[in-house]
N, C-alpha and C. Protein backbone atom coordinates (compact mmCIF):
# COMPACT_ATOMS: atom_id res chain seq x y z
N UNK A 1 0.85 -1.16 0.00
CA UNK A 1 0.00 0.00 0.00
C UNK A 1 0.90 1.24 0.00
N UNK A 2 0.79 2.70 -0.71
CA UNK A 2 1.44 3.39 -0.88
C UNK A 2 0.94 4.41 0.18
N UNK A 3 1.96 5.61 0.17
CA UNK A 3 1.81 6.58 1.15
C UNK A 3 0.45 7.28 1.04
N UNK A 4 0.42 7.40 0.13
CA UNK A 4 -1.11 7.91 0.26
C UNK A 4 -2.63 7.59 -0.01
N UNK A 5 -2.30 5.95 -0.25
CA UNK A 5 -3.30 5.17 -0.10
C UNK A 5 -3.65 5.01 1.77
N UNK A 6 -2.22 4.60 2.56
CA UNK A 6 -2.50 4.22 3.80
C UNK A 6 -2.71 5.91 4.75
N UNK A 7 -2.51 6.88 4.44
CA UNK A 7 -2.48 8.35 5.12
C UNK A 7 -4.46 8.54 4.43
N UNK A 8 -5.06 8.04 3.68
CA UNK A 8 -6.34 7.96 3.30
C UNK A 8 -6.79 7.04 3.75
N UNK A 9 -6.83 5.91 4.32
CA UNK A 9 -7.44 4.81 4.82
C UNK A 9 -7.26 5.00 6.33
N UNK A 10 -6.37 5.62 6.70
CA UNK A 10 -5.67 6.12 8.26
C UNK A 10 -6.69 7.03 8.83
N UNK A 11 -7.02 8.21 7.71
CA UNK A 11 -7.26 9.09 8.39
C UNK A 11 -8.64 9.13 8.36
N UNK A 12 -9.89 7.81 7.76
CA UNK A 12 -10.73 7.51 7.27
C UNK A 12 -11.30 6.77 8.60
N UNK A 13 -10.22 5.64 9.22
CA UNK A 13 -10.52 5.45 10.20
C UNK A 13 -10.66 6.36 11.45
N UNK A 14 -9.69 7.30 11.22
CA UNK A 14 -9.88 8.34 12.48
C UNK A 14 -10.93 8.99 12.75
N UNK A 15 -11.52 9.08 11.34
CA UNK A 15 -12.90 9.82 11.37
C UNK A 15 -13.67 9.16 12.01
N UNK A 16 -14.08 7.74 11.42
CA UNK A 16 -15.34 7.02 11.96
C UNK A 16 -14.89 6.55 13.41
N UNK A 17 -13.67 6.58 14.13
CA UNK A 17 -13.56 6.57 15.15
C UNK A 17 -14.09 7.70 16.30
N UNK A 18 -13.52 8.94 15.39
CA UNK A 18 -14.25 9.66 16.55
C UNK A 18 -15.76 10.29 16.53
N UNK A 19 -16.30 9.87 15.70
CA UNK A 19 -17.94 9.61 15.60
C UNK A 19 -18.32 8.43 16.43
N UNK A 20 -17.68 7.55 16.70
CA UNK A 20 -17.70 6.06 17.74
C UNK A 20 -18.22 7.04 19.01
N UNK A 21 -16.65 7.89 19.49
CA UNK A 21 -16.93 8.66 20.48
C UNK A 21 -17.58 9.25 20.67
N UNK A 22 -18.52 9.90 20.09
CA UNK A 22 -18.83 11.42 19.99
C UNK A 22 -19.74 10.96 19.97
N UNK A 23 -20.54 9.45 19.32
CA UNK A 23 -21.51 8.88 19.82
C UNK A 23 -22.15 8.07 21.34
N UNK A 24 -21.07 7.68 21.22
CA UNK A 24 -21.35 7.78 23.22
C UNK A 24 -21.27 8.30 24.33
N UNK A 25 -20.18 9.32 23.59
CA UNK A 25 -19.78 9.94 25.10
C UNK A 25 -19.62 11.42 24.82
N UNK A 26 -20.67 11.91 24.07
CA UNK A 26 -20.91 13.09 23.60
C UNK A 26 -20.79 14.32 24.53
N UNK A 27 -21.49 13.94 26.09
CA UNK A 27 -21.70 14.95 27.03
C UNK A 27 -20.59 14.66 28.08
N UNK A 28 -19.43 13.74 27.75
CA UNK A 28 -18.02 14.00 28.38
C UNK A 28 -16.97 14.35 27.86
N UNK A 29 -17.41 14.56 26.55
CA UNK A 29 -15.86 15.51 25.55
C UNK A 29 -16.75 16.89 25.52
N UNK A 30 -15.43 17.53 25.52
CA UNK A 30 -15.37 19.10 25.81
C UNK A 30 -14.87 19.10 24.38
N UNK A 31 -13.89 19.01 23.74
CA UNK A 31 -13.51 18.88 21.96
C UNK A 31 -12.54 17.61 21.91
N UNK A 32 -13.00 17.44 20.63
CA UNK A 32 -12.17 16.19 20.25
C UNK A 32 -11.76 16.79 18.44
N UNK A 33 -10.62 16.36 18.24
CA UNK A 33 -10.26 17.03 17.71
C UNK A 33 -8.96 15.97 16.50
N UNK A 34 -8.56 15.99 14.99
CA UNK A 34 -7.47 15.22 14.54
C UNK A 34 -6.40 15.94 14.33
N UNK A 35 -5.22 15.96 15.34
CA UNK A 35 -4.11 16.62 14.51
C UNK A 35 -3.07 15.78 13.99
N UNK A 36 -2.69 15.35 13.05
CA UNK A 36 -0.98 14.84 12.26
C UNK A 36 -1.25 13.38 12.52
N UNK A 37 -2.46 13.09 12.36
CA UNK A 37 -3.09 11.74 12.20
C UNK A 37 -3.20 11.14 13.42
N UNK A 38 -3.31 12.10 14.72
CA UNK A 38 -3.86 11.37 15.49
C UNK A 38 -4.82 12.44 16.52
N UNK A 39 -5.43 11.25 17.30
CA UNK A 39 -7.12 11.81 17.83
C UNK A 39 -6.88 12.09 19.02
N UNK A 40 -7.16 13.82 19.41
CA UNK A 40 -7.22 14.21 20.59
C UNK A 40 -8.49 14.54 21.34
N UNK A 41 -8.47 13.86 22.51
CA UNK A 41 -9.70 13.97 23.25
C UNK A 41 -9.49 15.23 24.50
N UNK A 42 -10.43 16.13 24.51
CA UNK A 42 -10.06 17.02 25.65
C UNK A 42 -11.42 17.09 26.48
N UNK A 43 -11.20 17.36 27.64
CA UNK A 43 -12.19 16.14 28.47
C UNK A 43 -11.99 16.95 30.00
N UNK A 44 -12.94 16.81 31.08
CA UNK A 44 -12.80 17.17 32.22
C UNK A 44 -11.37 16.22 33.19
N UNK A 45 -10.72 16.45 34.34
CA UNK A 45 -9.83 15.64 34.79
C UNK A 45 -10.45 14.71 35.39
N UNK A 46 -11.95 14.50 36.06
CA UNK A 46 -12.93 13.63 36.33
C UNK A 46 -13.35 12.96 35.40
N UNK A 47 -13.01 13.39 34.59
CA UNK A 47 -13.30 12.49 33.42
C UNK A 47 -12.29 11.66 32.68
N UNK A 48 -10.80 11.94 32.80
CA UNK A 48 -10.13 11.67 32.13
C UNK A 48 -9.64 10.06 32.07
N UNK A 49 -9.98 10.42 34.03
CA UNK A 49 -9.97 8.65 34.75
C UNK A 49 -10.35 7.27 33.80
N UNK A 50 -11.75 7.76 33.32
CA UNK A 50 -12.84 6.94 32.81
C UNK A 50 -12.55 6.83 31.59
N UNK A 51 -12.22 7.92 30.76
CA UNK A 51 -11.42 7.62 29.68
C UNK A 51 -10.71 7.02 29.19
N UNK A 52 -9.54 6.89 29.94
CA UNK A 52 -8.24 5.73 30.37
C UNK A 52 -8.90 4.11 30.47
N UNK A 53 -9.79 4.02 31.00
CA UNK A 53 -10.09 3.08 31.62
C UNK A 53 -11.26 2.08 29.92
N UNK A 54 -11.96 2.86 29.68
CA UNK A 54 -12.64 2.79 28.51
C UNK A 54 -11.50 2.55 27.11
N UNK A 55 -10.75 2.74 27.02
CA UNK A 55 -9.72 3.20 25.67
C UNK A 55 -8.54 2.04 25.74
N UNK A 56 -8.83 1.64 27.09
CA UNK A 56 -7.24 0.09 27.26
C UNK A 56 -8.02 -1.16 27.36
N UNK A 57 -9.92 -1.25 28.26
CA UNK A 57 -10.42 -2.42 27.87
C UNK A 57 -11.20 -2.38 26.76
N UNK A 58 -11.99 -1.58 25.78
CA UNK A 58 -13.15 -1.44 24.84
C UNK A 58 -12.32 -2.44 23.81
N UNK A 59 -13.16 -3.46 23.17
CA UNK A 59 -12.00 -4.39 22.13
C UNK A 59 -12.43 -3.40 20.82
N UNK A 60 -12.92 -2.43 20.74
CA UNK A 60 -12.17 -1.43 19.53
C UNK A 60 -11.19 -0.26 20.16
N UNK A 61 -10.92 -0.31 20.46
CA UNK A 61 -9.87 0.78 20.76
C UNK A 61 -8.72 -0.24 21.35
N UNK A 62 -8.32 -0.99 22.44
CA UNK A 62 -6.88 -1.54 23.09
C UNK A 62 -5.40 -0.70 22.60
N UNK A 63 -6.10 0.88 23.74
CA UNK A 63 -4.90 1.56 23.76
C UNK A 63 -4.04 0.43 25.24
N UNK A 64 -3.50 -0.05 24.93
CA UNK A 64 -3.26 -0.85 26.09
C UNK A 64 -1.82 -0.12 26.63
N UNK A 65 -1.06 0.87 25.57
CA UNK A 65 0.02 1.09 26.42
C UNK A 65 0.28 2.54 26.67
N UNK A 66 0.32 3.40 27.70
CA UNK A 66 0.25 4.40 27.95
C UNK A 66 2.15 4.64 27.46
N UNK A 67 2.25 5.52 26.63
CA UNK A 67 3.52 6.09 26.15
C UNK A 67 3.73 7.26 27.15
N UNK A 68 3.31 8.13 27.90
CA UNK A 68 3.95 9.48 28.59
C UNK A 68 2.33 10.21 29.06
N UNK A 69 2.99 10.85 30.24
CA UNK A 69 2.02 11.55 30.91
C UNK A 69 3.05 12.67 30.94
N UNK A 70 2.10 14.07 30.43
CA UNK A 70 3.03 15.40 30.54
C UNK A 70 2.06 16.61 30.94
N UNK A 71 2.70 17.33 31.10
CA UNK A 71 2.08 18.76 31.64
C UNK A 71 2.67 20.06 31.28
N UNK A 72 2.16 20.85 31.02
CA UNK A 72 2.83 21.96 30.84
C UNK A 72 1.80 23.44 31.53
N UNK A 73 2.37 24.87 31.58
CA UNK A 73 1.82 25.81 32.37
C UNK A 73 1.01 26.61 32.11
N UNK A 74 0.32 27.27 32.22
CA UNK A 74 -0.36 28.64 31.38
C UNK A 74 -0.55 29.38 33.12
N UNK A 75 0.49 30.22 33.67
CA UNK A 75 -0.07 30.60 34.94
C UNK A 75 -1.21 31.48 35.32
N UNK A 76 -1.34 32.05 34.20
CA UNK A 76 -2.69 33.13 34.30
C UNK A 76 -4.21 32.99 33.87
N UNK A 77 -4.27 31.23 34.03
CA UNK A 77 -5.61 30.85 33.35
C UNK A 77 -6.05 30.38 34.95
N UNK A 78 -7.40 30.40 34.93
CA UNK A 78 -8.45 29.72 36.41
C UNK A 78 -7.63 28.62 36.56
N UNK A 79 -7.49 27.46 35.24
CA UNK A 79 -7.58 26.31 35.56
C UNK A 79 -5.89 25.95 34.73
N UNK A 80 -4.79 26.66 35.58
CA UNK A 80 -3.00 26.66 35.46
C UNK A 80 -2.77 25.11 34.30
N UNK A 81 -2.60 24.28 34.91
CA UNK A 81 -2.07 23.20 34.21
C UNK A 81 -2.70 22.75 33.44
N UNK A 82 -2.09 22.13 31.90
CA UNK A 82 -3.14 20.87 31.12
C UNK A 82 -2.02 20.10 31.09
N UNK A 83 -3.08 18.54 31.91
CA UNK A 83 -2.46 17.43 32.10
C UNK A 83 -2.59 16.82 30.61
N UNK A 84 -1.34 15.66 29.89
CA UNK A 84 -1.68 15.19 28.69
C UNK A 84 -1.34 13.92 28.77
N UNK A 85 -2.21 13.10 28.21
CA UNK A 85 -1.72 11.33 28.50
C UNK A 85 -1.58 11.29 26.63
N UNK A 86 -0.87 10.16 26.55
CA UNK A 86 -0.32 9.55 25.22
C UNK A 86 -0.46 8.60 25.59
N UNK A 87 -1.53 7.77 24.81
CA UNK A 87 -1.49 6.38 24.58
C UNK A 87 -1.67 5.84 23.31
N UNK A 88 -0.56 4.59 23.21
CA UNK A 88 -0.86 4.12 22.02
C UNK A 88 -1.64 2.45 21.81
N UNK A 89 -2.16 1.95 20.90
CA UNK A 89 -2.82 1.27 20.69
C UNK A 89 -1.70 0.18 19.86
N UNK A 90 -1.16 -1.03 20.15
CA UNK A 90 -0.81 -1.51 19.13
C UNK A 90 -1.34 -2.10 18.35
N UNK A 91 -3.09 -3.16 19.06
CA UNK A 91 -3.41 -3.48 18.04
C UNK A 91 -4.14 -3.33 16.66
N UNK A 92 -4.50 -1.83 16.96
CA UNK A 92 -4.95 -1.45 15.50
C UNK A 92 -4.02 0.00 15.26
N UNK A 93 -2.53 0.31 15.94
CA UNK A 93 -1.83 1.20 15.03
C UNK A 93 -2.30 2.60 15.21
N UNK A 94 -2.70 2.77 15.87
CA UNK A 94 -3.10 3.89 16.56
C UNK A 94 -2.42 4.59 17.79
N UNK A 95 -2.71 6.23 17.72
CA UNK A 95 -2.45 6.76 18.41
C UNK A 95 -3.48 7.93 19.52
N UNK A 96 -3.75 7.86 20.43
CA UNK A 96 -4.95 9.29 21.02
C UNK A 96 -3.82 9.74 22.31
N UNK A 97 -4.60 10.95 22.60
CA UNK A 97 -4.19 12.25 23.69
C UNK A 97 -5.36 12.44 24.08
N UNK A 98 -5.41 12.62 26.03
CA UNK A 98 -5.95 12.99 26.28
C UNK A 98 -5.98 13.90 27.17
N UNK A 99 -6.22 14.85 27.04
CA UNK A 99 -6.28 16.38 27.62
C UNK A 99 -7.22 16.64 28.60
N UNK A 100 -6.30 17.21 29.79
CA UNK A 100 -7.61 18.14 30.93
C UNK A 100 -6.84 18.55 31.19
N UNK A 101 -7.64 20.15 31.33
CA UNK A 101 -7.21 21.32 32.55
C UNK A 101 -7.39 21.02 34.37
N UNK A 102 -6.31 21.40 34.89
CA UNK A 102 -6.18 21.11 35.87
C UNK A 102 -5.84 22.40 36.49
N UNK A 103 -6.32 22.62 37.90
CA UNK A 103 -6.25 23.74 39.14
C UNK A 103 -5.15 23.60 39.93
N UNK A 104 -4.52 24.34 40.37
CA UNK A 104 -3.35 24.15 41.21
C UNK A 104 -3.88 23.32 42.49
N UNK A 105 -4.45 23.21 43.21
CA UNK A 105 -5.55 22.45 44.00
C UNK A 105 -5.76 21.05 43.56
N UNK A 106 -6.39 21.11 42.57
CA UNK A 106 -6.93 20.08 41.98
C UNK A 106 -6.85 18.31 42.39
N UNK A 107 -7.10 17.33 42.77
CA UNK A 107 -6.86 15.98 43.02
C UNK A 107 -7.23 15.13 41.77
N UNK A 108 -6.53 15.06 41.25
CA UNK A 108 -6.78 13.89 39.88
C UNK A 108 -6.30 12.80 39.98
N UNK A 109 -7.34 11.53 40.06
CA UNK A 109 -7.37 10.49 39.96
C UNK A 109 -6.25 9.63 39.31
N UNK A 110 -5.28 8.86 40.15
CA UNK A 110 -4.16 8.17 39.85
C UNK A 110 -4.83 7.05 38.39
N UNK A 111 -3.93 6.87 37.92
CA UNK A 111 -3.92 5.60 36.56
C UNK A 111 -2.98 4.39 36.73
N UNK A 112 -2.59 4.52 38.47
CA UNK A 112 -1.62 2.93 38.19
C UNK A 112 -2.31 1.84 38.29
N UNK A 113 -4.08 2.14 38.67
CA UNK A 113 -4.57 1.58 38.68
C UNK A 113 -4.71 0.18 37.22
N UNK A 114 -4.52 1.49 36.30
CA UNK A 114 -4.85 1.05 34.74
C UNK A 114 -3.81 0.47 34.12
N UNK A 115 -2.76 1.57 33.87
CA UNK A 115 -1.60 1.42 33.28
C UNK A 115 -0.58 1.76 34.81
N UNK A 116 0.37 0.09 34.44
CA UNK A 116 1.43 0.26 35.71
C UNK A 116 2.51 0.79 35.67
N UNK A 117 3.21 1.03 34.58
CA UNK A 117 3.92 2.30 34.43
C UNK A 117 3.74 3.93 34.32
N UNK A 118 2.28 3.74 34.60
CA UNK A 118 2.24 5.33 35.18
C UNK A 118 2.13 5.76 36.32
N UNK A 119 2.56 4.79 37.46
CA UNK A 119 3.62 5.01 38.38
C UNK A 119 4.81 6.29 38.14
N UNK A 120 5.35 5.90 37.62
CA UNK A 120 6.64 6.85 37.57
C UNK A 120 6.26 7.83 36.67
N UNK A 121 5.29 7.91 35.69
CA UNK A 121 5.48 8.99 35.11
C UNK A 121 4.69 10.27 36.09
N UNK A 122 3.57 9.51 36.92
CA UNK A 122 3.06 10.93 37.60
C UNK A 122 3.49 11.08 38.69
N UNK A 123 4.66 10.36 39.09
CA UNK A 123 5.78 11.36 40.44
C UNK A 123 6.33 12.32 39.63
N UNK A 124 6.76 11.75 38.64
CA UNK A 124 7.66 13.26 37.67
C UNK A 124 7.03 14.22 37.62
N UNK A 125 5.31 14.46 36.84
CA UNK A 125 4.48 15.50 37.01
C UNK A 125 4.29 16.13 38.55
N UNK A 126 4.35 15.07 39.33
CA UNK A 126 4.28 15.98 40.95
C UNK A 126 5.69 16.20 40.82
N UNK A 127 6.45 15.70 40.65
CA UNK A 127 7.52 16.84 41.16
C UNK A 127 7.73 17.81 40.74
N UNK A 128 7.63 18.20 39.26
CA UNK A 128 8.32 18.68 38.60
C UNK A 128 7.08 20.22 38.38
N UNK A 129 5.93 20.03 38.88
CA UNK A 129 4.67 20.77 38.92
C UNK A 129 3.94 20.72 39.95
N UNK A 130 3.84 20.01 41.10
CA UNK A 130 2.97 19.86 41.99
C UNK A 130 1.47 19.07 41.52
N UNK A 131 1.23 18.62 40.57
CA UNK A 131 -0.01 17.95 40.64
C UNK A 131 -0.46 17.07 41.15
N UNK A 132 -1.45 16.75 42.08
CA UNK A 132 -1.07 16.00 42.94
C UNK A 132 -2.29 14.77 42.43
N UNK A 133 -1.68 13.37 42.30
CA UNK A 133 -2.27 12.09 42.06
C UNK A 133 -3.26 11.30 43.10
N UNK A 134 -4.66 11.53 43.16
CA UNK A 134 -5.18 11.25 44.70
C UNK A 134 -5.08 9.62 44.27
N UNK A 135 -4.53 8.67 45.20
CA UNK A 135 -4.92 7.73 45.12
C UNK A 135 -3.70 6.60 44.51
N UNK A 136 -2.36 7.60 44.37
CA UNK A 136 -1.30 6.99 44.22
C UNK A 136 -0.41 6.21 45.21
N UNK A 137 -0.07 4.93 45.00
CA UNK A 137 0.42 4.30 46.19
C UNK A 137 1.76 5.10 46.43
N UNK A 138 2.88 5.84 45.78
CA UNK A 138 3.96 6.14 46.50
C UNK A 138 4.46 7.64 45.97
N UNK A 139 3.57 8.24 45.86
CA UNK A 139 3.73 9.76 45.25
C UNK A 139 4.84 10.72 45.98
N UNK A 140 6.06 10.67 45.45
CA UNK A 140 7.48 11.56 45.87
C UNK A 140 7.51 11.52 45.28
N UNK A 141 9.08 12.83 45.67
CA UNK A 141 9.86 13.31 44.35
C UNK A 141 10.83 12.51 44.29
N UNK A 142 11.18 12.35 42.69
CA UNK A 142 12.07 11.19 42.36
C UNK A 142 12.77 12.14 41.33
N UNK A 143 12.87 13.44 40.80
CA UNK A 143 13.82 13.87 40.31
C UNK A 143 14.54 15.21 41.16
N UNK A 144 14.22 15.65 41.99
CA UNK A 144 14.66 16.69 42.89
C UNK A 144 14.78 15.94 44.12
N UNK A 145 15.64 17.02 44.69
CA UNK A 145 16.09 16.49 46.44
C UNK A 145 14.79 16.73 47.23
N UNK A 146 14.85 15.44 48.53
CA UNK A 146 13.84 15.55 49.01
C UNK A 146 12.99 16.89 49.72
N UNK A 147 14.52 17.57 50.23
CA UNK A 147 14.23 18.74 50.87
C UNK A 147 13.90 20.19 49.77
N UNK A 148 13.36 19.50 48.82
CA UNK A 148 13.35 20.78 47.84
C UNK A 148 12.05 21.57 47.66
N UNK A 149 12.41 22.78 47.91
CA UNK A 149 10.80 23.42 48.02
C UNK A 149 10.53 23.89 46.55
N UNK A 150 9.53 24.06 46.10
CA UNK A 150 8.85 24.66 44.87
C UNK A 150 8.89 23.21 43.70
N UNK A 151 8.60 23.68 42.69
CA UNK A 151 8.33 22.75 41.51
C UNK A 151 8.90 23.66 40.58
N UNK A 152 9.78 23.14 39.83
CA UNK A 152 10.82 23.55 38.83
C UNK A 152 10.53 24.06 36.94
N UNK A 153 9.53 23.51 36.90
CA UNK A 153 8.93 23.66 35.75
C UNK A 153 7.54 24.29 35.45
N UNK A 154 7.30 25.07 36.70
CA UNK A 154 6.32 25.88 36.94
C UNK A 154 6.91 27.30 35.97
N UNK A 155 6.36 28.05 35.36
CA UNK A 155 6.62 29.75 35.36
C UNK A 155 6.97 30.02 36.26
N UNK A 156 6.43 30.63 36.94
CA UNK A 156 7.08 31.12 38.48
C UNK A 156 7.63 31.07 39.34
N UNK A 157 8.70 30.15 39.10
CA UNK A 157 9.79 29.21 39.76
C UNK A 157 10.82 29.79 39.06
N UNK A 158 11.41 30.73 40.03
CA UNK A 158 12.79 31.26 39.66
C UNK A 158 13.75 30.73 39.31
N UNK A 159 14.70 31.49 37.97
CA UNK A 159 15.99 30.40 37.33
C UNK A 159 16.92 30.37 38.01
N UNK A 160 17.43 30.90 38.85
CA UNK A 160 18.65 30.99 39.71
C UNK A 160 17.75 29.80 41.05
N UNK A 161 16.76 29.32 41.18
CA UNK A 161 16.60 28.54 42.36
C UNK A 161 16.42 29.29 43.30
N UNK A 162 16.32 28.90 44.91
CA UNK A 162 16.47 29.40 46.23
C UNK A 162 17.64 29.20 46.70
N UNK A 163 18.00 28.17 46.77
CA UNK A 163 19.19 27.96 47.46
C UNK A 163 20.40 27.25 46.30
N UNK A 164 21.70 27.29 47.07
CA UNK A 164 22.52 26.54 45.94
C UNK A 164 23.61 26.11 47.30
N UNK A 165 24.03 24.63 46.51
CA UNK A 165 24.88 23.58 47.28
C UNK A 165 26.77 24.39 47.15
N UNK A 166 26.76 24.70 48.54
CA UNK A 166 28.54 24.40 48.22
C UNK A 166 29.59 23.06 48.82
N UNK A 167 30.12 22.88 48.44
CA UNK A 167 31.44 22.29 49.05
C UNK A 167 32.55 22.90 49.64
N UNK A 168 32.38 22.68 51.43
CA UNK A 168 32.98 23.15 51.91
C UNK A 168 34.57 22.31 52.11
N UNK A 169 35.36 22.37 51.23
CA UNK A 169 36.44 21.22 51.48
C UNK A 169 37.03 21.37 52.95
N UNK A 170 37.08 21.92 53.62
CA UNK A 170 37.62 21.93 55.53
C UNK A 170 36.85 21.68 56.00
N UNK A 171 35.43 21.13 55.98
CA UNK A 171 34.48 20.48 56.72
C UNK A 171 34.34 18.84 55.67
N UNK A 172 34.44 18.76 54.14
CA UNK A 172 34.19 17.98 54.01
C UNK A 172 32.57 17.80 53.62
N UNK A 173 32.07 18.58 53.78
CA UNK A 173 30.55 18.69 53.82
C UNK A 173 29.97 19.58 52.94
N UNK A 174 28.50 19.51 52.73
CA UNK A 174 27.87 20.10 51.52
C UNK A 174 27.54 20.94 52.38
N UNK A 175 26.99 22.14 52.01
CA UNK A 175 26.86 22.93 52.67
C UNK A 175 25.12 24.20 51.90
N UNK A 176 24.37 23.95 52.48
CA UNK A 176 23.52 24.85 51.49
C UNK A 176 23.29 26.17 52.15
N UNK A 177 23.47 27.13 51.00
CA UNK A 177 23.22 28.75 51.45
C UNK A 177 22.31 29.31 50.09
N UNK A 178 21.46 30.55 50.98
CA UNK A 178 20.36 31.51 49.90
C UNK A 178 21.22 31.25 48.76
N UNK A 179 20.54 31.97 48.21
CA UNK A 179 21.10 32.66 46.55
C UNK A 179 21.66 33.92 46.80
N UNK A 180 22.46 34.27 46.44
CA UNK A 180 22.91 35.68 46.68
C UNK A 180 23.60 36.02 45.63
N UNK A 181 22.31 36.67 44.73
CA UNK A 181 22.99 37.87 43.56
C UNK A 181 23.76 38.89 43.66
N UNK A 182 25.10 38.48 43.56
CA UNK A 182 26.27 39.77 43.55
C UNK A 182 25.99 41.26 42.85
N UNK A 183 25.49 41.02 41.82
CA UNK A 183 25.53 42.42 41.11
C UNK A 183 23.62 42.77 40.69
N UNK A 184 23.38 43.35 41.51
CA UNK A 184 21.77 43.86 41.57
C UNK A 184 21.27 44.58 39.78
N UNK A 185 20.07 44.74 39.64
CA UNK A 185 19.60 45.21 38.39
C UNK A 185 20.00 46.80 38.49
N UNK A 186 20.15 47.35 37.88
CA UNK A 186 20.79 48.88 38.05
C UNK A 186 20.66 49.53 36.50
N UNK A 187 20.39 50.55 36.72
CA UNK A 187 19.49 51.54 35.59
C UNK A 187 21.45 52.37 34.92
N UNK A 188 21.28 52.13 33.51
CA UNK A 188 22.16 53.20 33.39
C UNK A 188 21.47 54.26 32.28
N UNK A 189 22.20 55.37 32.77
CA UNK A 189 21.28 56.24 32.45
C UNK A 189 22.24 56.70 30.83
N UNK A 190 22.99 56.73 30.89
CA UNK A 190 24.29 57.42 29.75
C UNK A 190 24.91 55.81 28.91
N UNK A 191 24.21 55.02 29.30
CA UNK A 191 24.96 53.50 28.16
C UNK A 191 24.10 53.89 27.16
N UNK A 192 24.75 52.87 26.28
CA UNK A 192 24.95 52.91 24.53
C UNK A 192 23.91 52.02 24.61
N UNK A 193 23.34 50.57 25.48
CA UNK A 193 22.40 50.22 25.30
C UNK A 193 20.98 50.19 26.10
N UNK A 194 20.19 50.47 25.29
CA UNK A 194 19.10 51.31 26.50
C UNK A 194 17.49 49.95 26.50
């Protein structure tokens, strides 16, 4: 089959797939949507649970393997984070996303229930953002130190950090102190660049 016989038969199925959806579960998608040949579902985070859960047993769909759970920021919206799951389907070659906005607050329903490697991917999202997984058996941080305050991949999480590690070689020991910017922001009034 040639490239654009199977990118026409591909994207033929995507259609009548998400008419599948849109037929049942019409009043739990918020938009569903095809981008670059694959089907994004955007959906409440109460909802997203059920989603997951529908999309790995339904024998038309067997997304059975969750590829990545990610997040990224928008700090000035009601609802800060959109959580994104990637799952892929091997046995019919497929790919979906599923999207919810999430509250800094917010408790969204763990998936190790479903998929057991998303274990580790949503300590990374708590660490790395604070979202917090209700219902996860071992939710820490596993890429930052334990004693580390803030979430790193937030906007508003300063680039210089809070604190920074020294080595004190006459103690032998690590040693942590503030941040302390040597040379403050300062106005010049007569430079060449303004």
């Amino acid at each position: 089959m040639n490239k654009t016989k199977f990118n026409t038969f591909n994207n033929f199925v995507q259609r009548t797939y998400v008419q599948f959806l849109l037929k049942y579960f019409s009043n739990l998608i918020l938009n569903i949507t095809i981008k670059d040949y694959e089907i994004e579902i955007c959906t409440t985070s109460f909802n997203s649970f059920f989603f997951l859960v529908f999309l790995k047993k339904h024998t038309n769909c067997l997304f059975s393997t969750i590829s990545d759970i990610i997040a990224y920021d928008k700090p000035f919206k009601d609802k800060r984070f959109v959580l994104i799951y990637q799952l892929l389907s091997l046995s019919y070659n497929c790919r979906i996303r599923i999207t919810s906005r999430v509250n800094e607050f917010d408790l969204v329903c763990t998936s190790t229930g479903v998929f057991n490697c998303s274990n580790w991917l949503e300590r990374e999202v708590f660490d790395m953002f604070g979202i917090i997984f209700f219902g996860h058996p071992n939710l820490r941080r596993i890429l930052t130190d334990y004693g580390f305050k803030g979430y790193p991949l937030r906007k508003d999480f300063p680039l210089s950090g809070f604190y920074e590690l020294l080595y004190k070689d006459f103690d032998k020991k690590l040693k942590k102190t503030p941040i302390f910017l040597g040379q403050e922001y300062r106005e010049f009034k007569n430079s060449v660049y303004r």
